[in-house]
PDB file of N, CA and C in Angstrom:
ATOM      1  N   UNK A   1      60.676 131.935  73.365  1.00  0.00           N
ATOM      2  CA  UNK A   1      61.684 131.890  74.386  1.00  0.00           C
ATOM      3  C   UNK A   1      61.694 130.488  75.003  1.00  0.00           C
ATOM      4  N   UNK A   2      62.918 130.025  75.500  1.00  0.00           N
ATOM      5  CA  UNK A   2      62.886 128.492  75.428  1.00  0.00           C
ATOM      6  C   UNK A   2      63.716 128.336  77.103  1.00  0.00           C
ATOM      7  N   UNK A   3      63.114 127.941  78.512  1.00  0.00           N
ATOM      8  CA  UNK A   3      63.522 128.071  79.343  1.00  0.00           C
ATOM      9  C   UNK A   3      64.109 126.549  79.673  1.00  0.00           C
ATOM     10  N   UNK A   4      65.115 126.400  80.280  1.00  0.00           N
ATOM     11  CA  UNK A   4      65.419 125.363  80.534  1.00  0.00           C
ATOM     12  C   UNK A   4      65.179 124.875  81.750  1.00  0.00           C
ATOM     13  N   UNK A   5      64.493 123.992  82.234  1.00  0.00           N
ATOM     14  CA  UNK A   5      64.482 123.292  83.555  1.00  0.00           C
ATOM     15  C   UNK A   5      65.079 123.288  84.955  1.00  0.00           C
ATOM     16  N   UNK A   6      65.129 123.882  85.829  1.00  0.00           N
ATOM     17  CA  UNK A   6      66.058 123.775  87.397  1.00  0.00           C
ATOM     18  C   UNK A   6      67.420 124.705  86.978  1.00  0.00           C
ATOM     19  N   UNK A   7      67.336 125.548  86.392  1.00  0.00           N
ATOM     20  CA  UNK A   7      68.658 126.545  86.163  1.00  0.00           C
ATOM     21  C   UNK A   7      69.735 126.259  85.721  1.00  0.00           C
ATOM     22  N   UNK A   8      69.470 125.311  84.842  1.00  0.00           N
ATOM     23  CA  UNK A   8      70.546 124.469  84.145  1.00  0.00           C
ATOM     24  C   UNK A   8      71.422 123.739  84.924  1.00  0.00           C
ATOM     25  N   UNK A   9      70.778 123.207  85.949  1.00  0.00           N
ATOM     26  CA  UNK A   9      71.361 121.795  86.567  1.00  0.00           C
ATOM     27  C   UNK A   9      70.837 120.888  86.518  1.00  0.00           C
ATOM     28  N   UNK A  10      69.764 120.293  85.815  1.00  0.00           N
ATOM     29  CA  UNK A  10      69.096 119.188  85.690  1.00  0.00           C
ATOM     30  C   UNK A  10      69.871 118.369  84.624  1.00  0.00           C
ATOM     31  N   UNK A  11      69.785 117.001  84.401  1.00  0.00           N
ATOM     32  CA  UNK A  11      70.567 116.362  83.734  1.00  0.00           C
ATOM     33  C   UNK A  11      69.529 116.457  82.193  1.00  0.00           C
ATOM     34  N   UNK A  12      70.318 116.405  80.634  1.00  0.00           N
ATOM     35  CA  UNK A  12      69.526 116.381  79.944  1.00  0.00           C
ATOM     36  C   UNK A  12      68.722 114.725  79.719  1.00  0.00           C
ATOM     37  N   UNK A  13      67.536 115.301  79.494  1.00  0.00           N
ATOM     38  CA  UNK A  13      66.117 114.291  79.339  1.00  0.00           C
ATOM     39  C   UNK A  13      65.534 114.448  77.733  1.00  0.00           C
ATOM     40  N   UNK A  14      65.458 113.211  77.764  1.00  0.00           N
ATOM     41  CA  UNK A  14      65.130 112.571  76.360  1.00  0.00           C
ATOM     42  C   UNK A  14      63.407 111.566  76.223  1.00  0.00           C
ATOM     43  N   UNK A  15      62.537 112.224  76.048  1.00  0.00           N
ATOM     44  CA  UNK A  15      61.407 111.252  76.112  1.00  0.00           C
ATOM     45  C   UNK A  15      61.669 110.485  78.314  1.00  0.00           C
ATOM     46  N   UNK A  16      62.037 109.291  78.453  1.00  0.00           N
ATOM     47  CA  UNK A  16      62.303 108.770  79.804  1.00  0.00           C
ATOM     48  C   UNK A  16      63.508 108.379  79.834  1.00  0.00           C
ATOM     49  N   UNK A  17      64.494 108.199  78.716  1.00  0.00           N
ATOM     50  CA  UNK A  17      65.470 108.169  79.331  1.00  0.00           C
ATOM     51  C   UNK A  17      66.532 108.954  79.621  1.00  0.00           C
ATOM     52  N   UNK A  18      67.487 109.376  80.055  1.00  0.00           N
ATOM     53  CA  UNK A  18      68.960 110.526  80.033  1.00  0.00           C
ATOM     54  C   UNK A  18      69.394 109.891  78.806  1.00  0.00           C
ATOM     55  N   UNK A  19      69.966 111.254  78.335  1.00  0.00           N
ATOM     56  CA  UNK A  19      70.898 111.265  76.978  1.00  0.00           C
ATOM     57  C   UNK A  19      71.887 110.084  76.939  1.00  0.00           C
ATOM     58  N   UNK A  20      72.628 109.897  77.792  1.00  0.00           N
ATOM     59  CA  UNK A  20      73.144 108.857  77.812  1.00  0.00           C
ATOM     60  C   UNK A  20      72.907 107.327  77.863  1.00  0.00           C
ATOM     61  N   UNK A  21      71.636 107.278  78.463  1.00  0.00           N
ATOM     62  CA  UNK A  21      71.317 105.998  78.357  1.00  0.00           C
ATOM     63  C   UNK A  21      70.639 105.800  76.923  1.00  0.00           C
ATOM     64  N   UNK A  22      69.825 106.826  76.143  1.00  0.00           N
ATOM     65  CA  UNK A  22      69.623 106.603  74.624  1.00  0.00           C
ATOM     66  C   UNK A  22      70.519 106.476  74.094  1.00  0.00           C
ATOM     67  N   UNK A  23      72.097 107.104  73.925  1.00  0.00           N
ATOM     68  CA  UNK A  23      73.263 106.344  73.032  1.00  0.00           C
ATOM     69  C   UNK A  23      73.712 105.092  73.687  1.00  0.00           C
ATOM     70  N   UNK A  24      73.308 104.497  74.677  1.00  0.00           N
ATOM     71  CA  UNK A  24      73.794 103.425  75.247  1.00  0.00           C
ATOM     72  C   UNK A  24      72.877 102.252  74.089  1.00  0.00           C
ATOM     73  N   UNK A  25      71.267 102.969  74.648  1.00  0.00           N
ATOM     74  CA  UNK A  25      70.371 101.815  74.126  1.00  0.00           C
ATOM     75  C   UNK A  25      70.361 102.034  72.516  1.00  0.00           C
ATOM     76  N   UNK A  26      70.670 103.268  71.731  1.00  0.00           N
ATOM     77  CA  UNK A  26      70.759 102.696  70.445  1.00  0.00           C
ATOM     78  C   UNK A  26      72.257 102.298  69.579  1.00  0.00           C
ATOM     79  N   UNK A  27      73.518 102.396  70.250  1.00  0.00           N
ATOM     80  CA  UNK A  27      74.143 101.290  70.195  1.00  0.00           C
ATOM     81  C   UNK A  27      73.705  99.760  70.549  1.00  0.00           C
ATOM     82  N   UNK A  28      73.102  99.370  71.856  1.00  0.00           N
ATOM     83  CA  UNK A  28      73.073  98.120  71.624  1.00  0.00           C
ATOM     84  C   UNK A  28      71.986  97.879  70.657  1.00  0.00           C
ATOM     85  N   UNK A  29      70.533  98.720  70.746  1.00  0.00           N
ATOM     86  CA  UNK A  29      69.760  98.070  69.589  1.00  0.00           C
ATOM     87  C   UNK A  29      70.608  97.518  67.818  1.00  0.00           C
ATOM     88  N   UNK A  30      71.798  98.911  67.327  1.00  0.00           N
ATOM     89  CA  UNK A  30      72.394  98.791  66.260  1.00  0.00           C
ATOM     90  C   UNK A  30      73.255  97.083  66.254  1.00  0.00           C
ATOM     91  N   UNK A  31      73.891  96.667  67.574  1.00  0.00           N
ATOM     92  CA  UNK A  31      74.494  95.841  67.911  1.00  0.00           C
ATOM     93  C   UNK A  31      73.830  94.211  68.035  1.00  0.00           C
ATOM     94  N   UNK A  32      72.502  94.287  68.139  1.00  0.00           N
ATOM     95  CA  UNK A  32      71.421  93.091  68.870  1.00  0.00           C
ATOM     96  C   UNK A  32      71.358  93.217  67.171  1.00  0.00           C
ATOM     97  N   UNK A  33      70.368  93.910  66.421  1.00  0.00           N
ATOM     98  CA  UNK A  33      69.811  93.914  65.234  1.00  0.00           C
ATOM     99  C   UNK A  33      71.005  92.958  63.878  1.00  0.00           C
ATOM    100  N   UNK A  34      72.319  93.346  64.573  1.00  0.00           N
ATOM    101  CA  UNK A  34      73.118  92.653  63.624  1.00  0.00           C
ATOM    102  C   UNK A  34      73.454  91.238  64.138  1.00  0.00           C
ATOM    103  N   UNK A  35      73.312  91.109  65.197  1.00  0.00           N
ATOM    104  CA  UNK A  35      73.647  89.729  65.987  1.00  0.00           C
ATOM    105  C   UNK A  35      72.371  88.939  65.795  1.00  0.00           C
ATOM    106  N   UNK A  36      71.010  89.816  65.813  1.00  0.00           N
ATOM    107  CA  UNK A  36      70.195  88.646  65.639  1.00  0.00           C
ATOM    108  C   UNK A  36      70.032  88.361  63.706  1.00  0.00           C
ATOM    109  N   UNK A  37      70.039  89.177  62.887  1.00  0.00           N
ATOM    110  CA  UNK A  37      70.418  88.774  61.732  1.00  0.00           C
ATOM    111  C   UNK A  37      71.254  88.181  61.182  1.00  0.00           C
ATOM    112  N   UNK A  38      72.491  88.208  61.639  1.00  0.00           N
ATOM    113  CA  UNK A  38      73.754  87.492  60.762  1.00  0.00           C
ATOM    114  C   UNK A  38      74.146  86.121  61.821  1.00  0.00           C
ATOM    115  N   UNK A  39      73.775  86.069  63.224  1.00  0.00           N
ATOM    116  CA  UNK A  39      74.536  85.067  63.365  1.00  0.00           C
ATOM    117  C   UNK A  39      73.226  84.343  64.349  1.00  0.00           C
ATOM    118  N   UNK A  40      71.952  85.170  64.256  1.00  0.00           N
ATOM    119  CA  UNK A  40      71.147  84.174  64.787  1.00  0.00           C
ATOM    120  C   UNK A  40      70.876  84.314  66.167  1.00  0.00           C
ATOM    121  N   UNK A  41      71.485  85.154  67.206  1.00  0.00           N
ATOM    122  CA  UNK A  41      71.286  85.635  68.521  1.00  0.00           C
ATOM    123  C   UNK A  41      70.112  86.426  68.313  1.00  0.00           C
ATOM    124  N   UNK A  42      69.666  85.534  69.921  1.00  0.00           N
ATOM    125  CA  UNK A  42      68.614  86.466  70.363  1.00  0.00           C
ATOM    126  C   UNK A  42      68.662  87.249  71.808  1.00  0.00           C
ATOM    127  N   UNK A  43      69.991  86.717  72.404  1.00  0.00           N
ATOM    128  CA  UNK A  43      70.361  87.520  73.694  1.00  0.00           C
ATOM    129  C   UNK A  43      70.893  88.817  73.666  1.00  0.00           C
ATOM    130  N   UNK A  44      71.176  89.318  72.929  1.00  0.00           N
ATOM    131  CA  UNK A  44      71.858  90.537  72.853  1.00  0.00           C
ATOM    132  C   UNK A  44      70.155  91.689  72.647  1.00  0.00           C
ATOM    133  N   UNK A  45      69.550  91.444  71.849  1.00  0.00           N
ATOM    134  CA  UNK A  45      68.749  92.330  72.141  1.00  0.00           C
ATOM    135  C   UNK A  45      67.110  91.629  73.407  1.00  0.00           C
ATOM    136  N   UNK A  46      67.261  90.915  74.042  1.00  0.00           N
ATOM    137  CA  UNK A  46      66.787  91.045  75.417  1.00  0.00           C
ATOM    138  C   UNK A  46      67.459  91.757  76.349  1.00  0.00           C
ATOM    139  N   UNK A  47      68.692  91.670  76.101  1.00  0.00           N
ATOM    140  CA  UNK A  47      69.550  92.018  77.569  1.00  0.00           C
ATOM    141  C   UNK A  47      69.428  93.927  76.909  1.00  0.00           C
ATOM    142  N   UNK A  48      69.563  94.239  75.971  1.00  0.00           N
ATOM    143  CA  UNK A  48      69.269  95.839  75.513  1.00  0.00           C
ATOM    144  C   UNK A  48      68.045  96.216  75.451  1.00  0.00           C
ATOM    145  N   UNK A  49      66.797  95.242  75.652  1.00  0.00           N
ATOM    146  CA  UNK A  49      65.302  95.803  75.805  1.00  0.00           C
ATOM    147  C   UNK A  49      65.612  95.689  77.492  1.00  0.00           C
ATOM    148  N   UNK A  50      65.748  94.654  78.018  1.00  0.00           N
ATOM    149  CA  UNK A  50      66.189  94.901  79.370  1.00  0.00           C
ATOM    150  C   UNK A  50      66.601  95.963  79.878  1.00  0.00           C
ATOM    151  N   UNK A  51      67.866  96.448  79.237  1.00  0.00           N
ATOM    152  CA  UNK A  51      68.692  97.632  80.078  1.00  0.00           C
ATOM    153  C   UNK A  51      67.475  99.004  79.657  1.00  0.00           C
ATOM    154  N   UNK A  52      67.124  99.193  78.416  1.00  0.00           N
ATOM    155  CA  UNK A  52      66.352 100.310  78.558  1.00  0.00           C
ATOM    156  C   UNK A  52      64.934 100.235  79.392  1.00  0.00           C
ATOM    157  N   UNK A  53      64.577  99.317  79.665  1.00  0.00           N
ATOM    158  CA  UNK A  53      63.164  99.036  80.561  1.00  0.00           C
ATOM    159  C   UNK A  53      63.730  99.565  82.019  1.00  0.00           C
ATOM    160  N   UNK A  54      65.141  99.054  82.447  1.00  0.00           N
ATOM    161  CA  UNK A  54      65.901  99.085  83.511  1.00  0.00           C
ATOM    162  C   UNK A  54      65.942 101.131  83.887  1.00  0.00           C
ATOM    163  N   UNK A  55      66.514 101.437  82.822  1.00  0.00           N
ATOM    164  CA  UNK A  55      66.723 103.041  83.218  1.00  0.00           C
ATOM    165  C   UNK A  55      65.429 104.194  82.807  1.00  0.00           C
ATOM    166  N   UNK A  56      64.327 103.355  82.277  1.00  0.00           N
ATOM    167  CA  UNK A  56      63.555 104.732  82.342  1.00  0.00           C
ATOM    168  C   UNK A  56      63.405 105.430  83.685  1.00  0.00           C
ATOM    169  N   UNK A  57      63.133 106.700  83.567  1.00  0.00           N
ATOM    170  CA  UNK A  57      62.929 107.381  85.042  1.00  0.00           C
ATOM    171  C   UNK A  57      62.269 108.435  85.135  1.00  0.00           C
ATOM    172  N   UNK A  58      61.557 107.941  86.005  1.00  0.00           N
ATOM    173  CA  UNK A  58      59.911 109.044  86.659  1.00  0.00           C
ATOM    174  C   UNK A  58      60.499 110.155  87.649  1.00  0.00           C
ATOM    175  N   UNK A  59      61.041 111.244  87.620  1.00  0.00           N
ATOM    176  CA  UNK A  59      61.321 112.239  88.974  1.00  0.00           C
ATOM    177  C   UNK A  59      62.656 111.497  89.437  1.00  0.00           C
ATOM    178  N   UNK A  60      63.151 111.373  88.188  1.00  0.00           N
ATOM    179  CA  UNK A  60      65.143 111.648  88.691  1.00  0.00           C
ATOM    180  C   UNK A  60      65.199 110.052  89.370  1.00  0.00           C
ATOM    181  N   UNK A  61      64.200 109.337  89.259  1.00  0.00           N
ATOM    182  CA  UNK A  61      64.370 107.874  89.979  1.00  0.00           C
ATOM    183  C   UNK A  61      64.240 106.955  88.575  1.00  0.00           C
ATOM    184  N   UNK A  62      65.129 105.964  88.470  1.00  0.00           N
ATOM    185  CA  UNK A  62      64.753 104.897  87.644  1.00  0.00           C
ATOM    186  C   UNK A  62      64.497 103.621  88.254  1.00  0.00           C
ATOM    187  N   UNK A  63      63.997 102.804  87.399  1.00  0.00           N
ATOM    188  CA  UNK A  63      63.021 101.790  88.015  1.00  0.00           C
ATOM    189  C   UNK A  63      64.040 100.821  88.518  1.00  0.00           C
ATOM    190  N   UNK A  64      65.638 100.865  87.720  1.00  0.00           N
ATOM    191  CA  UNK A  64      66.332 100.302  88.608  1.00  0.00           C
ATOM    192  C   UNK A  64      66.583 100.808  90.517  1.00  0.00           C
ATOM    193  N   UNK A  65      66.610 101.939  90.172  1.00  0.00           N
ATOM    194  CA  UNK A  65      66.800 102.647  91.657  1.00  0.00           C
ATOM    195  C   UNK A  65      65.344 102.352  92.640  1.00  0.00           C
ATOM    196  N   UNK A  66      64.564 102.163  92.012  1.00  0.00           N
ATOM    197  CA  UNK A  66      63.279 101.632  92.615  1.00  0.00           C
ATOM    198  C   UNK A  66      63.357 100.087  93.597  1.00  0.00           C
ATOM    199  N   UNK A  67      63.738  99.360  91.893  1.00  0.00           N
ATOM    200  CA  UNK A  67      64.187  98.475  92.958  1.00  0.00           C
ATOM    201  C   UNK A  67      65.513  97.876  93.685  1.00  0.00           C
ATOM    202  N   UNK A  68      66.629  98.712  93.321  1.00  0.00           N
ATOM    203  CA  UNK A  68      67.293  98.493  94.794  1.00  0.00           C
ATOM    204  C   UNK A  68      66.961  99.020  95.902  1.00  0.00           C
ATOM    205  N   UNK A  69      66.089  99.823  96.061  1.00  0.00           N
ATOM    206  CA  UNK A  69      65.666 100.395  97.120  1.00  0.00           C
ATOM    207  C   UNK A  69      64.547  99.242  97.985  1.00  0.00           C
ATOM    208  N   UNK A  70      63.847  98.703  97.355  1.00  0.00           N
ATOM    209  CA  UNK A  70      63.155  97.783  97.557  1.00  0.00           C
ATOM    210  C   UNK A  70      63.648  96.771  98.423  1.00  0.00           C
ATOM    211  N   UNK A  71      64.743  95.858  97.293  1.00  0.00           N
ATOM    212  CA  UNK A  71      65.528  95.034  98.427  1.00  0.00           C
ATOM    213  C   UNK A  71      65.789  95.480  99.335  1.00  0.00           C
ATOM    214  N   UNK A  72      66.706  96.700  99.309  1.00  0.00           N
ATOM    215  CA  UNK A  72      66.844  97.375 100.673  1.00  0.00           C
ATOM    216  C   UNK A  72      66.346  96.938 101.212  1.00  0.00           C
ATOM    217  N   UNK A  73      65.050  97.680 101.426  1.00  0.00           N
ATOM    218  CA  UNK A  73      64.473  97.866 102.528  1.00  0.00           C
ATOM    219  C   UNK A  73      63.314  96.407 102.525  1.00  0.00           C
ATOM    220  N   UNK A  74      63.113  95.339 102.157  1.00  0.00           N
ATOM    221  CA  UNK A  74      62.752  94.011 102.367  1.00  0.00           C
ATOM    222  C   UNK A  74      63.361  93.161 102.256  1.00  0.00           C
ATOM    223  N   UNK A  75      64.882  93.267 102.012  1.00  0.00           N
ATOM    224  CA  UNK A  75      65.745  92.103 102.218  1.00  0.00           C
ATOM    225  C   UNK A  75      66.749  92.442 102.636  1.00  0.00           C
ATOM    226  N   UNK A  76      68.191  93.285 102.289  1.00  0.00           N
ATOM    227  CA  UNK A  76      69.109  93.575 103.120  1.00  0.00           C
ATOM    228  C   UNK A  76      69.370  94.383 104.176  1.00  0.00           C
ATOM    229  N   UNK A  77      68.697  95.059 104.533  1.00  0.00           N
ATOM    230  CA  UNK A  77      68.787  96.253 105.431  1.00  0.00           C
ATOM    231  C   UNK A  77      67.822  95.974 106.917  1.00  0.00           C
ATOM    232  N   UNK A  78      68.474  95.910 107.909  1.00  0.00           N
ATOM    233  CA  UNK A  78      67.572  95.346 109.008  1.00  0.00           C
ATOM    234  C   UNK A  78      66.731  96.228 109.741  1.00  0.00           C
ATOM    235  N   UNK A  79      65.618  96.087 109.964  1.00  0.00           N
ATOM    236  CA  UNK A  79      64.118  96.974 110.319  1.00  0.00           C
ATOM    237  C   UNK A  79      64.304  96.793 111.632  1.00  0.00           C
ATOM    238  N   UNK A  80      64.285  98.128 112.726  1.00  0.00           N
ATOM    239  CA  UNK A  80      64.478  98.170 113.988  1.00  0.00           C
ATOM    240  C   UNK A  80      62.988  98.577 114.471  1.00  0.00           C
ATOM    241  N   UNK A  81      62.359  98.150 115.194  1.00  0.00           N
ATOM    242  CA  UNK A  81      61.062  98.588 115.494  1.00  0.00           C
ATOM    243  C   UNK A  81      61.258  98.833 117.283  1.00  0.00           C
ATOM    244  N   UNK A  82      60.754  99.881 117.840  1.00  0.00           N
ATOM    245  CA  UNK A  82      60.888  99.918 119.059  1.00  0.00           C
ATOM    246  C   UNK A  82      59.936 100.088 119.698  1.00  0.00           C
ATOM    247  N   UNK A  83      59.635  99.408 120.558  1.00  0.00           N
ATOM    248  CA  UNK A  83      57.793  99.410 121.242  1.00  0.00           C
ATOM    249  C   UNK A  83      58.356  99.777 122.815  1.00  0.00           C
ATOM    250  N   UNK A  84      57.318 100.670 123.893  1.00  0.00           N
ATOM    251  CA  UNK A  84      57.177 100.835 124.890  1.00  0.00           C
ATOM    252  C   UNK A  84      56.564 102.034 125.136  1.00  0.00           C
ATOM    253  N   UNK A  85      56.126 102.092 126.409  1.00  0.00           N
ATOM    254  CA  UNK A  85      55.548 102.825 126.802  1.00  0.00           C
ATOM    255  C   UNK A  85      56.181 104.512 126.775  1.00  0.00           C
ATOM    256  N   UNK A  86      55.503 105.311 126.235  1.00  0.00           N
ATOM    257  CA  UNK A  86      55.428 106.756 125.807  1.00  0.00           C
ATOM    258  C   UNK A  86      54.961 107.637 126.841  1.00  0.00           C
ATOM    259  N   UNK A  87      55.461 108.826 127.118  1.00  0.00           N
ATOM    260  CA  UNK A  87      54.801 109.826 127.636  1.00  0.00           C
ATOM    261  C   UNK A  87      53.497 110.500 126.896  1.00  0.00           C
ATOM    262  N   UNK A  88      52.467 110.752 127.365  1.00  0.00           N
ATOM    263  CA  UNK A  88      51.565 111.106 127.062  1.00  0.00           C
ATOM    264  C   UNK A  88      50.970 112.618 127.305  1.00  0.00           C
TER     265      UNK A  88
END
């Protein structure tokens, strides 16, 4: 018997990445592999080891979402801190 995950609302998962981002990344791998053979590029498959390094994901978060969250919260987003005296 073969149960599926969160009642069939979870997105489908593939090893770490979503289904979609594996036909993303093995189009571009199919795409880099011919660019770096026939015409000598080597950017096309950095920028596709890139993007799949970019979307693996641990608990519905990918490491891109990691780090925009990051900047967030250490570079764009302004930190309000409020100090004074408390009831005790």
């Amino acid at each position: 018997m073969y149960i599926y995950p969160d009642n069939l609302k979870s997105k489908a998962v593939l090893w770490l990445w979503q289904l979609r981002d594996i036909g993303i990344i093995g189009v571009g791998l199919l795409l880099s592999v011919f660019a770096l053979t026939q015409l000598k590029l080597l950017p096309p498959i950095v920028i596709t080891a890139l993007y799949a390094f970019l979307t693996i994901r641990f608990d519905d978060t990918s490491i891109l979402d990691f780090i925009k969250y990051a900047c967030a919260f250490f570079i764009t987003k302004q930190q309000t801190f409020e100090w004074g005296y408390g009831k005790q």
